[in-house]
PDBML (XML) file of the C-alpha atoms, coordinates in Angstrom:
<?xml version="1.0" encoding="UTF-8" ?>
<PDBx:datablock datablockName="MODEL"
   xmlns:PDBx="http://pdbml.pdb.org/schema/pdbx-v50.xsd"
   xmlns:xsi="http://www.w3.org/2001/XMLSchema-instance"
   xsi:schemaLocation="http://pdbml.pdb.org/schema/pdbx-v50.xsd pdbx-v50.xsd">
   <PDBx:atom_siteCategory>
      <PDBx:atom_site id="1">
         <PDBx:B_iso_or_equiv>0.00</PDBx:B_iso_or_equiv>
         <PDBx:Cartn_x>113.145</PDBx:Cartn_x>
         <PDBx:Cartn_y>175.215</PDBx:Cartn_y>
         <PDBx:Cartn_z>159.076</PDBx:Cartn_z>
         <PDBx:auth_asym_id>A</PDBx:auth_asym_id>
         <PDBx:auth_atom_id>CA</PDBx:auth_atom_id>
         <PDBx:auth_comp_id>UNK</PDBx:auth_comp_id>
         <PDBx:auth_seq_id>1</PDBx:auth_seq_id>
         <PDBx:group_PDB>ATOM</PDBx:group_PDB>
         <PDBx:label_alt_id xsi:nil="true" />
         <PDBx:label_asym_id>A</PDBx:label_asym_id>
         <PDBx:label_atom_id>CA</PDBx:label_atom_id>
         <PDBx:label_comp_id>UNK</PDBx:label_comp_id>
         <PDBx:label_entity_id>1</PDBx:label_entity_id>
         <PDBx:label_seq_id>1</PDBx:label_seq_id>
         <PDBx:occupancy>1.00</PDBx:occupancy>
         <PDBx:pdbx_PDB_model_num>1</PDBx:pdbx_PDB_model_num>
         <PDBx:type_symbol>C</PDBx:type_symbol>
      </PDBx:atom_site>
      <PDBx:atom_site id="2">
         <PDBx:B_iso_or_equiv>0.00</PDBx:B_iso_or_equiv>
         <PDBx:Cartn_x>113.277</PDBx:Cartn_x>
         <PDBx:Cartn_y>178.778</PDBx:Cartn_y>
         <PDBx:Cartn_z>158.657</PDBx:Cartn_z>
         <PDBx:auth_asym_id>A</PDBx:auth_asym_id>
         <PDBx:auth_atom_id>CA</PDBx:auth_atom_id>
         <PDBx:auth_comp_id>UNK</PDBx:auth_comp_id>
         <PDBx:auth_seq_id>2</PDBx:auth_seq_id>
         <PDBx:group_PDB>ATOM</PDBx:group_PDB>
         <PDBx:label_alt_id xsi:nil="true" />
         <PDBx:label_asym_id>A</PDBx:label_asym_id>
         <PDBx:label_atom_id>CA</PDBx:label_atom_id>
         <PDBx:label_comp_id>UNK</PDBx:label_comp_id>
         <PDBx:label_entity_id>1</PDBx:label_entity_id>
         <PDBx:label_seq_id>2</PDBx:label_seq_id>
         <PDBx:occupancy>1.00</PDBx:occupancy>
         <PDBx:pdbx_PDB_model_num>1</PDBx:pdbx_PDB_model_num>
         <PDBx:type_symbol>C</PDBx:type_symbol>
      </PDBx:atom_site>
      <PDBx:atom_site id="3">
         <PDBx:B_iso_or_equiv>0.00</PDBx:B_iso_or_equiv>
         <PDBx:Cartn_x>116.873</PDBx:Cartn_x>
         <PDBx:Cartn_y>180.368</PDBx:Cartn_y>
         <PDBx:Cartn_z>158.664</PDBx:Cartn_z>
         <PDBx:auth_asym_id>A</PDBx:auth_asym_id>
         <PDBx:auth_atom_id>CA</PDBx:auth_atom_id>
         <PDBx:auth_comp_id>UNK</PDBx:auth_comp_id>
         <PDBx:auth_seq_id>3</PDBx:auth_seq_id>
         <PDBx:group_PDB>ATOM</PDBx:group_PDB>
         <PDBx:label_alt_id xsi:nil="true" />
         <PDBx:label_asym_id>A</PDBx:label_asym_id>
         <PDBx:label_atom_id>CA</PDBx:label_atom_id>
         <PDBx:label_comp_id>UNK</PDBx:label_comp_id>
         <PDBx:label_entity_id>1</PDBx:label_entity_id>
         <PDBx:label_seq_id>3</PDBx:label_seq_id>
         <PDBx:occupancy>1.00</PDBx:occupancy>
         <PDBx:pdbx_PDB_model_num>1</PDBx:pdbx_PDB_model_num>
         <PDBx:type_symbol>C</PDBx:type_symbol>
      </PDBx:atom_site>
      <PDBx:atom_site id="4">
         <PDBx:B_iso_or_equiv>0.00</PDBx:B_iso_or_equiv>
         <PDBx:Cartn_x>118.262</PDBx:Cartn_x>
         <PDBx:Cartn_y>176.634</PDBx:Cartn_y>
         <PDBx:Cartn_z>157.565</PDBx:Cartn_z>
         <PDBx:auth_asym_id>A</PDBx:auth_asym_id>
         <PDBx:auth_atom_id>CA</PDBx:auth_atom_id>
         <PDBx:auth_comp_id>UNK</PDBx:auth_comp_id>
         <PDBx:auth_seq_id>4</PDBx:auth_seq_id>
         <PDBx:group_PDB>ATOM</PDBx:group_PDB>
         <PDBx:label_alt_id xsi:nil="true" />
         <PDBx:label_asym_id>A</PDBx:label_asym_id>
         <PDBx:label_atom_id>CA</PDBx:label_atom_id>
         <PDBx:label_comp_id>UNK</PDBx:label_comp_id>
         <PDBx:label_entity_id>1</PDBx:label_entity_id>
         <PDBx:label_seq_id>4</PDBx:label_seq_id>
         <PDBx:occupancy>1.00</PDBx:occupancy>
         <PDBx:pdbx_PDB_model_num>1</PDBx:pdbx_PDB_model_num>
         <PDBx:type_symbol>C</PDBx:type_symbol>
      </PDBx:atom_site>
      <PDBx:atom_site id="5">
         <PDBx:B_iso_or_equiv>0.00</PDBx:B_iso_or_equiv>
         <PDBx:Cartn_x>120.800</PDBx:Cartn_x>
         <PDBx:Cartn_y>176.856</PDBx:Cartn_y>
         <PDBx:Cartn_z>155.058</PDBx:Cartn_z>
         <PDBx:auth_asym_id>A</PDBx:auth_asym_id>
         <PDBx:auth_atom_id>CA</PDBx:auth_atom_id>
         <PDBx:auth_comp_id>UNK</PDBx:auth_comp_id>
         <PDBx:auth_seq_id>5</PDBx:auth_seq_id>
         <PDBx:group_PDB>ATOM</PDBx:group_PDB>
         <PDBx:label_alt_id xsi:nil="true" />
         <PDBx:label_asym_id>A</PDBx:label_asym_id>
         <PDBx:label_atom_id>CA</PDBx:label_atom_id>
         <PDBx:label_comp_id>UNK</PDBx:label_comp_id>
         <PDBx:label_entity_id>1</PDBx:label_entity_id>
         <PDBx:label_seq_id>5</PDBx:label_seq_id>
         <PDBx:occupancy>1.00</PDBx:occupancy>
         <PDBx:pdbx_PDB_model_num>1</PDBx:pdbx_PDB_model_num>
         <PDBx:type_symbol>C</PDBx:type_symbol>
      </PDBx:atom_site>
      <PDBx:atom_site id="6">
         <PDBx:B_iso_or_equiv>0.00</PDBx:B_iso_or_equiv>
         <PDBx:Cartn_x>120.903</PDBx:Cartn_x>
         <PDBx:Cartn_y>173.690</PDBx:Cartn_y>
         <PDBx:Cartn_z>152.767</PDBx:Cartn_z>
         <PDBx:auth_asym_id>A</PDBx:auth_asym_id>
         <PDBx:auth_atom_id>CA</PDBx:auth_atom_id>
         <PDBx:auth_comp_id>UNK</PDBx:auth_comp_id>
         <PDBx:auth_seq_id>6</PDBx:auth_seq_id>
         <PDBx:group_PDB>ATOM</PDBx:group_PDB>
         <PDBx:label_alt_id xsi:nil="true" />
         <PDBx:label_asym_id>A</PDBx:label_asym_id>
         <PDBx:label_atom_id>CA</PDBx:label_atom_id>
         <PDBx:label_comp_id>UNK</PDBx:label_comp_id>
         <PDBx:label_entity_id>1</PDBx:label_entity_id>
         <PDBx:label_seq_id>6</PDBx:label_seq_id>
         <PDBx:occupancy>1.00</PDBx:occupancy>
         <PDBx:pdbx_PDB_model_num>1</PDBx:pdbx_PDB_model_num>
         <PDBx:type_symbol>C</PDBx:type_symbol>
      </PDBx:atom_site>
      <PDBx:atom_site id="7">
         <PDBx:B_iso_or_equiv>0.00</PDBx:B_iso_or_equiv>
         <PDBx:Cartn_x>122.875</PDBx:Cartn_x>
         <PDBx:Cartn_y>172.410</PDBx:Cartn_y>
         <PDBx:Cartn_z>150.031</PDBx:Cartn_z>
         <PDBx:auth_asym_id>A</PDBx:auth_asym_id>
         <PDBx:auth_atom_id>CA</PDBx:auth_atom_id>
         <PDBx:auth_comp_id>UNK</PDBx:auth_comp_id>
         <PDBx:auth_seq_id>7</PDBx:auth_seq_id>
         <PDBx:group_PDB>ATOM</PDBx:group_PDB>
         <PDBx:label_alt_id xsi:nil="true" />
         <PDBx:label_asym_id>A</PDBx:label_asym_id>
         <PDBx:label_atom_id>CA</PDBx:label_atom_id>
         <PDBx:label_comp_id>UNK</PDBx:label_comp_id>
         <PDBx:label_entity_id>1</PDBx:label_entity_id>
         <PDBx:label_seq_id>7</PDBx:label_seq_id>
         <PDBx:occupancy>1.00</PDBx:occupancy>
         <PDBx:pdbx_PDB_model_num>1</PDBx:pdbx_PDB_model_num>
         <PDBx:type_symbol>C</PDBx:type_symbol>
      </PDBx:atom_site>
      <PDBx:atom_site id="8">
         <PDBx:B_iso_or_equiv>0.00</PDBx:B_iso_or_equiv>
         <PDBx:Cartn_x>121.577</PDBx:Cartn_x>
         <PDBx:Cartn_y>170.955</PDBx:Cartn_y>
         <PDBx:Cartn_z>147.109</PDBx:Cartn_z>
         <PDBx:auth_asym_id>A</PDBx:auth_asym_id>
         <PDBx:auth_atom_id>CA</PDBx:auth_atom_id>
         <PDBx:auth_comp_id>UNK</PDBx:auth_comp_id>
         <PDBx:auth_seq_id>8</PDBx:auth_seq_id>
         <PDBx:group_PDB>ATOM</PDBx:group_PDB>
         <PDBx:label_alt_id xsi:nil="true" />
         <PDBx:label_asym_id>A</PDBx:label_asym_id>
         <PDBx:label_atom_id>CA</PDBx:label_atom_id>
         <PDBx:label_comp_id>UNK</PDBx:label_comp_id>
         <PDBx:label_entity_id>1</PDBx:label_entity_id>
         <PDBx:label_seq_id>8</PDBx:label_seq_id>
         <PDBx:occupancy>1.00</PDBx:occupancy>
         <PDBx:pdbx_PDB_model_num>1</PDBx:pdbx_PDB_model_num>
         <PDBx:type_symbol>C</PDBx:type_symbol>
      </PDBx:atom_site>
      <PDBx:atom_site id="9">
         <PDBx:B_iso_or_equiv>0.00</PDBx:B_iso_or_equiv>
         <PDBx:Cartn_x>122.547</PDBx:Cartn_x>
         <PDBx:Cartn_y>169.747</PDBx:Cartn_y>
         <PDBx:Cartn_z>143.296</PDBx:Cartn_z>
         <PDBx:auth_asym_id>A</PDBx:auth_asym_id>
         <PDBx:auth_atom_id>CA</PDBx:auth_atom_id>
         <PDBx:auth_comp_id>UNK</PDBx:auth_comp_id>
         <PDBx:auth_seq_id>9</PDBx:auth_seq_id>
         <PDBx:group_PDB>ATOM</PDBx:group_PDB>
         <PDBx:label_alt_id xsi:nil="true" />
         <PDBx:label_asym_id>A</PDBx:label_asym_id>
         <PDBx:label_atom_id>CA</PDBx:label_atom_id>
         <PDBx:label_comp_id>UNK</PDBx:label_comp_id>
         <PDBx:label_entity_id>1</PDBx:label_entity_id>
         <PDBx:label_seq_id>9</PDBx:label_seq_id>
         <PDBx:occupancy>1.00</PDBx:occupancy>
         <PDBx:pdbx_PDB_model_num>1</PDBx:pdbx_PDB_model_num>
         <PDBx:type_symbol>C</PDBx:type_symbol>
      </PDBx:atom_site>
      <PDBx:atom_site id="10">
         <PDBx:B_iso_or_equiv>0.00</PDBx:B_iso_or_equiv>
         <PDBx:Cartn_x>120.687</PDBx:Cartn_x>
         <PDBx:Cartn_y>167.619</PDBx:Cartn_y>
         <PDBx:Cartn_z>140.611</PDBx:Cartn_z>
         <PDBx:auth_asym_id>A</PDBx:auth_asym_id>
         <PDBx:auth_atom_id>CA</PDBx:auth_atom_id>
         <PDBx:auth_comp_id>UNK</PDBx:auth_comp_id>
         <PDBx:auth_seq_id>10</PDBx:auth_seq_id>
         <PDBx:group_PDB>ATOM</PDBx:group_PDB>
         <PDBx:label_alt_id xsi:nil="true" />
         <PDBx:label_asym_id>A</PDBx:label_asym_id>
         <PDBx:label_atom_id>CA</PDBx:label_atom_id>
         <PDBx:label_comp_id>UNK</PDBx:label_comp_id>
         <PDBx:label_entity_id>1</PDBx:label_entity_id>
         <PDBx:label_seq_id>10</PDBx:label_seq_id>
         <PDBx:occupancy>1.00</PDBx:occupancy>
         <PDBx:pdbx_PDB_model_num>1</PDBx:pdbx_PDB_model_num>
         <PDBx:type_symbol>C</PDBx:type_symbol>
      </PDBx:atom_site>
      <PDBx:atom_site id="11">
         <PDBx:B_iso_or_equiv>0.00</PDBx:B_iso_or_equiv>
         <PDBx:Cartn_x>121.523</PDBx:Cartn_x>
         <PDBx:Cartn_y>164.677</PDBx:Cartn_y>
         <PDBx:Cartn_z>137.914</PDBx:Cartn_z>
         <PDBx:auth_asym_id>A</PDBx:auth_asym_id>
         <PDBx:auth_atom_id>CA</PDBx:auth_atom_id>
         <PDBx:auth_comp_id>UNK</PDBx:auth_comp_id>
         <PDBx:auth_seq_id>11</PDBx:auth_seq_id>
         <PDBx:group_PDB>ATOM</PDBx:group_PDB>
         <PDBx:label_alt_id xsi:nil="true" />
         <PDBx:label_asym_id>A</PDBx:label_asym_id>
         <PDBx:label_atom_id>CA</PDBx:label_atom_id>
         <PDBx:label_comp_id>UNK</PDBx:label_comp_id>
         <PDBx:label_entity_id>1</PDBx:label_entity_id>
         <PDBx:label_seq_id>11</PDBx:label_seq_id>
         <PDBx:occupancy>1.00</PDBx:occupancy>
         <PDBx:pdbx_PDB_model_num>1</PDBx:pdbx_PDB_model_num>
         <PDBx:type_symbol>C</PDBx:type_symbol>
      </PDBx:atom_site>
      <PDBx:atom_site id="12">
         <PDBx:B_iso_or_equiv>0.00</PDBx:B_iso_or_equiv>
         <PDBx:Cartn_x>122.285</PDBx:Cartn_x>
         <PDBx:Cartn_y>165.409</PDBx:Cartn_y>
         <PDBx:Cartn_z>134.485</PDBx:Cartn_z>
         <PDBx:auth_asym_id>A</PDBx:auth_asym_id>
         <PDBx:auth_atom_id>CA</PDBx:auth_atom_id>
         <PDBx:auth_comp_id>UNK</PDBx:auth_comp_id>
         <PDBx:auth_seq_id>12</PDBx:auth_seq_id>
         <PDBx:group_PDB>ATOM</PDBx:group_PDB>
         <PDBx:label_alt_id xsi:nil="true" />
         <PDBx:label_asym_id>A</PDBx:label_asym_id>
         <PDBx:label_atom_id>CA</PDBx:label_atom_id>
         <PDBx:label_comp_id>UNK</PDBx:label_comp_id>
         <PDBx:label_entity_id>1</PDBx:label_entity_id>
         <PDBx:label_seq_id>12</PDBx:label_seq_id>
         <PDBx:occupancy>1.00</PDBx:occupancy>
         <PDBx:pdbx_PDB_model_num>1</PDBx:pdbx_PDB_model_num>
         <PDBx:type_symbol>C</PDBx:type_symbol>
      </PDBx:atom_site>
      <PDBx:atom_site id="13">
         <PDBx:B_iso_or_equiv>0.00</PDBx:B_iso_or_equiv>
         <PDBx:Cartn_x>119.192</PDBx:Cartn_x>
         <PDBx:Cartn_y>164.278</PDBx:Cartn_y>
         <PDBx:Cartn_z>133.378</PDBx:Cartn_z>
         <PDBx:auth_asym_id>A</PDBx:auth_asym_id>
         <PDBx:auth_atom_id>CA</PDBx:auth_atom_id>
         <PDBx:auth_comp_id>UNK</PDBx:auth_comp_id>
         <PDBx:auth_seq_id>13</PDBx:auth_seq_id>
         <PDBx:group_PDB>ATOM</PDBx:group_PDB>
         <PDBx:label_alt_id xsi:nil="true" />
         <PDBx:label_asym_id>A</PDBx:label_asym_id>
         <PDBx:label_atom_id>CA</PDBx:label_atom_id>
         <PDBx:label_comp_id>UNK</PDBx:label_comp_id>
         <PDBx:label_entity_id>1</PDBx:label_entity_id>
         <PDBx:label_seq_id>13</PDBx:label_seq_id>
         <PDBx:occupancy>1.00</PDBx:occupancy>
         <PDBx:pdbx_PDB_model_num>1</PDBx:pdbx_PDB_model_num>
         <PDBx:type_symbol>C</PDBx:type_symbol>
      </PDBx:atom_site>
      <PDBx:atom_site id="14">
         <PDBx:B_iso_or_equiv>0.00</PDBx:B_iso_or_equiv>
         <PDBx:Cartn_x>117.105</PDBx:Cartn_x>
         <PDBx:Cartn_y>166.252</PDBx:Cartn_y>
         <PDBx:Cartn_z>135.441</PDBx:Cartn_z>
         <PDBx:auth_asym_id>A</PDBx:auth_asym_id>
         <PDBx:auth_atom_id>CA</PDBx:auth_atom_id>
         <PDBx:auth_comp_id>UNK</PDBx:auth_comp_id>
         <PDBx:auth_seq_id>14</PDBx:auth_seq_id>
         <PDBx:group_PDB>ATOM</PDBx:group_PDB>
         <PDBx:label_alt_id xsi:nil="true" />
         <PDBx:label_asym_id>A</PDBx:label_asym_id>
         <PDBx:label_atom_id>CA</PDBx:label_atom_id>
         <PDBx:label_comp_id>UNK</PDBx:label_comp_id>
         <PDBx:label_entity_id>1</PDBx:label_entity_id>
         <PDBx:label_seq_id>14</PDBx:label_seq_id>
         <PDBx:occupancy>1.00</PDBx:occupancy>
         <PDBx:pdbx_PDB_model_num>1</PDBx:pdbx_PDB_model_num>
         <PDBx:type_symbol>C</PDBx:type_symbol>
      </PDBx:atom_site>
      <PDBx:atom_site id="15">
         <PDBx:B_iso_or_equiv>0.00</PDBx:B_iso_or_equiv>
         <PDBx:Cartn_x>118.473</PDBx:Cartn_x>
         <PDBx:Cartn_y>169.809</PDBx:Cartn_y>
         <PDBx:Cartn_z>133.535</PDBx:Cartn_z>
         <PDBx:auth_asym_id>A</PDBx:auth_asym_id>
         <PDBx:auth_atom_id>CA</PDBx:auth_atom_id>
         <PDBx:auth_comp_id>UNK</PDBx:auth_comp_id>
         <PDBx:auth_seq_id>15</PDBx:auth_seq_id>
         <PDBx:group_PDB>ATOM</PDBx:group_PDB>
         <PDBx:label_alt_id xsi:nil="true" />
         <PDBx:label_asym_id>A</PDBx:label_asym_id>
         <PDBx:label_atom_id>CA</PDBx:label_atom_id>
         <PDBx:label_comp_id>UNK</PDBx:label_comp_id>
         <PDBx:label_entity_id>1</PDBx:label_entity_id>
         <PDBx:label_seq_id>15</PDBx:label_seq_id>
         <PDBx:occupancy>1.00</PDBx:occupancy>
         <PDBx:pdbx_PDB_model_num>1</PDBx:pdbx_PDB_model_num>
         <PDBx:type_symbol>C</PDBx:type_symbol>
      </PDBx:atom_site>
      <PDBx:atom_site id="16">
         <PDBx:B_iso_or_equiv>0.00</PDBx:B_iso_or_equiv>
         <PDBx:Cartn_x>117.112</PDBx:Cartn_x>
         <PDBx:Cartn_y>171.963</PDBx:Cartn_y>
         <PDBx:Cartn_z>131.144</PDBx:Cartn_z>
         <PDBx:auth_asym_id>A</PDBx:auth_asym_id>
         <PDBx:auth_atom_id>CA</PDBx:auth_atom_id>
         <PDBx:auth_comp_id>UNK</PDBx:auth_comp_id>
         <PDBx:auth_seq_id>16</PDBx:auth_seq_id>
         <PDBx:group_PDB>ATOM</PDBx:group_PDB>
         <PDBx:label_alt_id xsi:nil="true" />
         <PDBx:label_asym_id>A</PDBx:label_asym_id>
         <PDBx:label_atom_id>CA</PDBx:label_atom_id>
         <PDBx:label_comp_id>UNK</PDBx:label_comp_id>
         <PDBx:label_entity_id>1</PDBx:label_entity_id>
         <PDBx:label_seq_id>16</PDBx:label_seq_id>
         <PDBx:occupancy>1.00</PDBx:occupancy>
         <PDBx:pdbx_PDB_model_num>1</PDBx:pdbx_PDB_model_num>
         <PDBx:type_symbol>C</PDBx:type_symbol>
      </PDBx:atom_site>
      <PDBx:atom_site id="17">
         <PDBx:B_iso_or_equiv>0.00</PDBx:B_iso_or_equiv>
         <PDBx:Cartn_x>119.360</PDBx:Cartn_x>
         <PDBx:Cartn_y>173.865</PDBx:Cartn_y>
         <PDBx:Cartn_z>129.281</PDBx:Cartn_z>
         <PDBx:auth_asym_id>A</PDBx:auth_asym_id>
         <PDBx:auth_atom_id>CA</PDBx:auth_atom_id>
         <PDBx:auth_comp_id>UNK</PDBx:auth_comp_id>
         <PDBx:auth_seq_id>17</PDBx:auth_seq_id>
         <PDBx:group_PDB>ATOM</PDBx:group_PDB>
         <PDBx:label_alt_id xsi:nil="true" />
         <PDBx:label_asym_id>A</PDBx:label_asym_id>
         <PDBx:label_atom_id>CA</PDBx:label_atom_id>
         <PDBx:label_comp_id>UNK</PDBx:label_comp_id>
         <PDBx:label_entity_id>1</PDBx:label_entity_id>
         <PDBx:label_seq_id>17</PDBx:label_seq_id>
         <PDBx:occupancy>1.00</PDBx:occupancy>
         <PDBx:pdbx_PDB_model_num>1</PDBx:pdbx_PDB_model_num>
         <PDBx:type_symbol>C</PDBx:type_symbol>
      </PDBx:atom_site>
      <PDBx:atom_site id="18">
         <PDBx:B_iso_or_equiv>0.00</PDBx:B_iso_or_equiv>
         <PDBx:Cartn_x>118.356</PDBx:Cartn_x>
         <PDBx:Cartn_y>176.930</PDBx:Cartn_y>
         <PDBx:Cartn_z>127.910</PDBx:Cartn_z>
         <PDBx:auth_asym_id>A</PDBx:auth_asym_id>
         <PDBx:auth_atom_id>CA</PDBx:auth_atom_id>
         <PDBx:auth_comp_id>UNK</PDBx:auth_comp_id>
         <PDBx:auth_seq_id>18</PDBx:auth_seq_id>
         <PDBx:group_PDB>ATOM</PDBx:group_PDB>
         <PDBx:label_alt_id xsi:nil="true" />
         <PDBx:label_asym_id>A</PDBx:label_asym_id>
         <PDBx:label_atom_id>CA</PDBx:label_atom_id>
         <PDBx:label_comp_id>UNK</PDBx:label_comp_id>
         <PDBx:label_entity_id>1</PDBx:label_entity_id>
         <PDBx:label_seq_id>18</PDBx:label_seq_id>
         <PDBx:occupancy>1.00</PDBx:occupancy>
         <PDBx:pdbx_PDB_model_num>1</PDBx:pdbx_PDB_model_num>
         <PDBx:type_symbol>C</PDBx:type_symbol>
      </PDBx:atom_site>
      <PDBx:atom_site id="19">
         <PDBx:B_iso_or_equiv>0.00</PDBx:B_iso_or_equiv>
         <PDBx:Cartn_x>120.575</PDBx:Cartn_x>
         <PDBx:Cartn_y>179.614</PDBx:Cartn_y>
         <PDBx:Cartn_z>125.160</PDBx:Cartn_z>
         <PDBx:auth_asym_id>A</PDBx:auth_asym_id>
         <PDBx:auth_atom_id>CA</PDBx:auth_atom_id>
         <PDBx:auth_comp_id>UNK</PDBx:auth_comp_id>
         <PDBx:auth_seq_id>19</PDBx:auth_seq_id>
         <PDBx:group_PDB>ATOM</PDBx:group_PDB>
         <PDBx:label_alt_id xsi:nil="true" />
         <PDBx:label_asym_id>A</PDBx:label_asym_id>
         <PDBx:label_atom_id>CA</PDBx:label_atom_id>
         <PDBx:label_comp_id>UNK</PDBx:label_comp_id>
         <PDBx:label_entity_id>1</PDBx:label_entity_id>
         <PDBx:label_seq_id>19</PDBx:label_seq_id>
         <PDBx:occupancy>1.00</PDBx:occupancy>
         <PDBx:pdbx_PDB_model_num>1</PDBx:pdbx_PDB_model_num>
         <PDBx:type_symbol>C</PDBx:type_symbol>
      </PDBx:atom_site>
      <PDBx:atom_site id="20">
         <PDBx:B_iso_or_equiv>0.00</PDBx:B_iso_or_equiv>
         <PDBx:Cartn_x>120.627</PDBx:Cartn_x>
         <PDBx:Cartn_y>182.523</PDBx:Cartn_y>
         <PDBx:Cartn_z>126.928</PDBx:Cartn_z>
         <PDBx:auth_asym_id>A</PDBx:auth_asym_id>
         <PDBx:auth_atom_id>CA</PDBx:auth_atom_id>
         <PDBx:auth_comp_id>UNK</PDBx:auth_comp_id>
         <PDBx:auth_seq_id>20</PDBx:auth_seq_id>
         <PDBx:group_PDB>ATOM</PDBx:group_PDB>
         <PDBx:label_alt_id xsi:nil="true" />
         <PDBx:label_asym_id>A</PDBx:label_asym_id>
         <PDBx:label_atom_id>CA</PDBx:label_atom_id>
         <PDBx:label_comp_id>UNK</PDBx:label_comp_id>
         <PDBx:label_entity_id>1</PDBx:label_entity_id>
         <PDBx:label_seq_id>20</PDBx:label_seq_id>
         <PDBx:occupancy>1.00</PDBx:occupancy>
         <PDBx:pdbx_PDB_model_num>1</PDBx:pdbx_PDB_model_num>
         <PDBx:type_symbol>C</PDBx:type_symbol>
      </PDBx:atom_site>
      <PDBx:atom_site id="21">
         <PDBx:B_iso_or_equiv>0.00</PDBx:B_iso_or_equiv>
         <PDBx:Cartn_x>120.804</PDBx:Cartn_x>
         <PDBx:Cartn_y>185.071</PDBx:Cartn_y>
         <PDBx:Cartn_z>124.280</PDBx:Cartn_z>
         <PDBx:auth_asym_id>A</PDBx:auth_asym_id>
         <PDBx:auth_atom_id>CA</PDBx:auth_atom_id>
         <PDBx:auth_comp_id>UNK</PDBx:auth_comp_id>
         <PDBx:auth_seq_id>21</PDBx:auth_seq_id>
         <PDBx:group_PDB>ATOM</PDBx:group_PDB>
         <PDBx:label_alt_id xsi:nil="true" />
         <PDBx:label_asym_id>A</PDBx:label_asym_id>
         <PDBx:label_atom_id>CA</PDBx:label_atom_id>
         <PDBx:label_comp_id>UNK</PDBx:label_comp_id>
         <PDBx:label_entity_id>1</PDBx:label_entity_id>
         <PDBx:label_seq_id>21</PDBx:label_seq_id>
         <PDBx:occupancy>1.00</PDBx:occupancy>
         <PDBx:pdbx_PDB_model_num>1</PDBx:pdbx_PDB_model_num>
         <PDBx:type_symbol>C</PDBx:type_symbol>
      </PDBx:atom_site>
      <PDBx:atom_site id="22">
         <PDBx:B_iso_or_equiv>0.00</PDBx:B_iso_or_equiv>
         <PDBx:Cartn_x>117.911</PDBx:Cartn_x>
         <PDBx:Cartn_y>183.242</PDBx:Cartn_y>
         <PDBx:Cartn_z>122.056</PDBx:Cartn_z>
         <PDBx:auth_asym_id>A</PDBx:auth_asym_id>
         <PDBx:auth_atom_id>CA</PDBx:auth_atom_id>
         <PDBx:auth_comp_id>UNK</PDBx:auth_comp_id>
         <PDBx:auth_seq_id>22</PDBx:auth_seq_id>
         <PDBx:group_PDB>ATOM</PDBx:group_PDB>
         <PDBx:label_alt_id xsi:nil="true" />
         <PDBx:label_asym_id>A</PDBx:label_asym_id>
         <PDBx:label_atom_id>CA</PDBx:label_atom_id>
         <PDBx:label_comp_id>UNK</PDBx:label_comp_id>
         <PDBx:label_entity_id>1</PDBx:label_entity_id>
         <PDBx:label_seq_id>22</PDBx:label_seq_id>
         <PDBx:occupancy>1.00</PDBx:occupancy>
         <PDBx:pdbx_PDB_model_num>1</PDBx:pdbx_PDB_model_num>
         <PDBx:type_symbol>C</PDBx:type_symbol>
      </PDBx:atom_site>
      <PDBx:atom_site id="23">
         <PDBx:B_iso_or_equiv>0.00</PDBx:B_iso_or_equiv>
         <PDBx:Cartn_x>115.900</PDBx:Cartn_x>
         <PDBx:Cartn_y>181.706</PDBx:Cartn_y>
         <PDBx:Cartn_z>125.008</PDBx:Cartn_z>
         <PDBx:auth_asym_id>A</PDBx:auth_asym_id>
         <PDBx:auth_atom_id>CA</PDBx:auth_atom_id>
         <PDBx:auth_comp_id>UNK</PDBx:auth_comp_id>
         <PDBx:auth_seq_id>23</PDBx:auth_seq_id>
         <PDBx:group_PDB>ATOM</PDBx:group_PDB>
         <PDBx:label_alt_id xsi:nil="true" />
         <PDBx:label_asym_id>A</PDBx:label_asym_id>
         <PDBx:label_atom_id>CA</PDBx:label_atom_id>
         <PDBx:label_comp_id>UNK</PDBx:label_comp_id>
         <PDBx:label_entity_id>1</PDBx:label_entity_id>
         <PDBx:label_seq_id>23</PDBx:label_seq_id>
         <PDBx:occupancy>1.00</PDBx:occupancy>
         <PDBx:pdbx_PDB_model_num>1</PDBx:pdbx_PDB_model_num>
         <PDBx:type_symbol>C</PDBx:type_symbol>
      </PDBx:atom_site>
      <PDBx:atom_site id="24">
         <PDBx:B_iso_or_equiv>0.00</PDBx:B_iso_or_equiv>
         <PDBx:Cartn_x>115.620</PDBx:Cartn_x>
         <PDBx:Cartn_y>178.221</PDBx:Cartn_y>
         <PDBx:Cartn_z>122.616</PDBx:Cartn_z>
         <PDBx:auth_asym_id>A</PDBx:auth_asym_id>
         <PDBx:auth_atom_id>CA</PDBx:auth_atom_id>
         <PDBx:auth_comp_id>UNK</PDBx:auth_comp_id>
         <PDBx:auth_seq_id>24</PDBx:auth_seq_id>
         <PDBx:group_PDB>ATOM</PDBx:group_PDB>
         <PDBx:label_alt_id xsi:nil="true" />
         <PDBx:label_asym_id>A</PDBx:label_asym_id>
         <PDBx:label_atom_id>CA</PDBx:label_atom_id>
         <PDBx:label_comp_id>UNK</PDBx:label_comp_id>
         <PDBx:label_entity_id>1</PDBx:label_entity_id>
         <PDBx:label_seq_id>24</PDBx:label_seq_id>
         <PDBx:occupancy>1.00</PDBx:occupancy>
         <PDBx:pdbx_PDB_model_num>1</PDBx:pdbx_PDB_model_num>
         <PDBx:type_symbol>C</PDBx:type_symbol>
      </PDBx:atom_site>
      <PDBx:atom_site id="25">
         <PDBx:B_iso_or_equiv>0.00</PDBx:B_iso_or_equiv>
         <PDBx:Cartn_x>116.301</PDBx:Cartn_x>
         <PDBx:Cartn_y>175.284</PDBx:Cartn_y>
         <PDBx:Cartn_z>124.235</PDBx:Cartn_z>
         <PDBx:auth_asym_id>A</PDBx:auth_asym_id>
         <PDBx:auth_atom_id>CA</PDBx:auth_atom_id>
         <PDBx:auth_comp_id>UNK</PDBx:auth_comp_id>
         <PDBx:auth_seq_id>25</PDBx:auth_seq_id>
         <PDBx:group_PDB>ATOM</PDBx:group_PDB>
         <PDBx:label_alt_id xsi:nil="true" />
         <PDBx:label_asym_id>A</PDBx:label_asym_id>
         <PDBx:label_atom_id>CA</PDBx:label_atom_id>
         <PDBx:label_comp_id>UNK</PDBx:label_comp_id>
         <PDBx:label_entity_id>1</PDBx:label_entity_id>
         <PDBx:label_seq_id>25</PDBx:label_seq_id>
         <PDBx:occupancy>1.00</PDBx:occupancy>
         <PDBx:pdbx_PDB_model_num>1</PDBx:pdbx_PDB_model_num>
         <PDBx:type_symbol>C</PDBx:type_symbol>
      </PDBx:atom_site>
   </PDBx:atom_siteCategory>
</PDBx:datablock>
């Protein structure tokens, strides 16, 4: 609901990793 606070993460496999200063993945 509304006003919930909920913690979350991810696998390894599941992120995208992006270089910041050139935006290439």
């Amino acid at each position: 609901s509304k006003g919930d606070t909920i913690y979350v993460t991810t696998e390894p496999g599941d992120v995208h990793v992006f270089d910041t200063a050139s935006g290439l993945r």
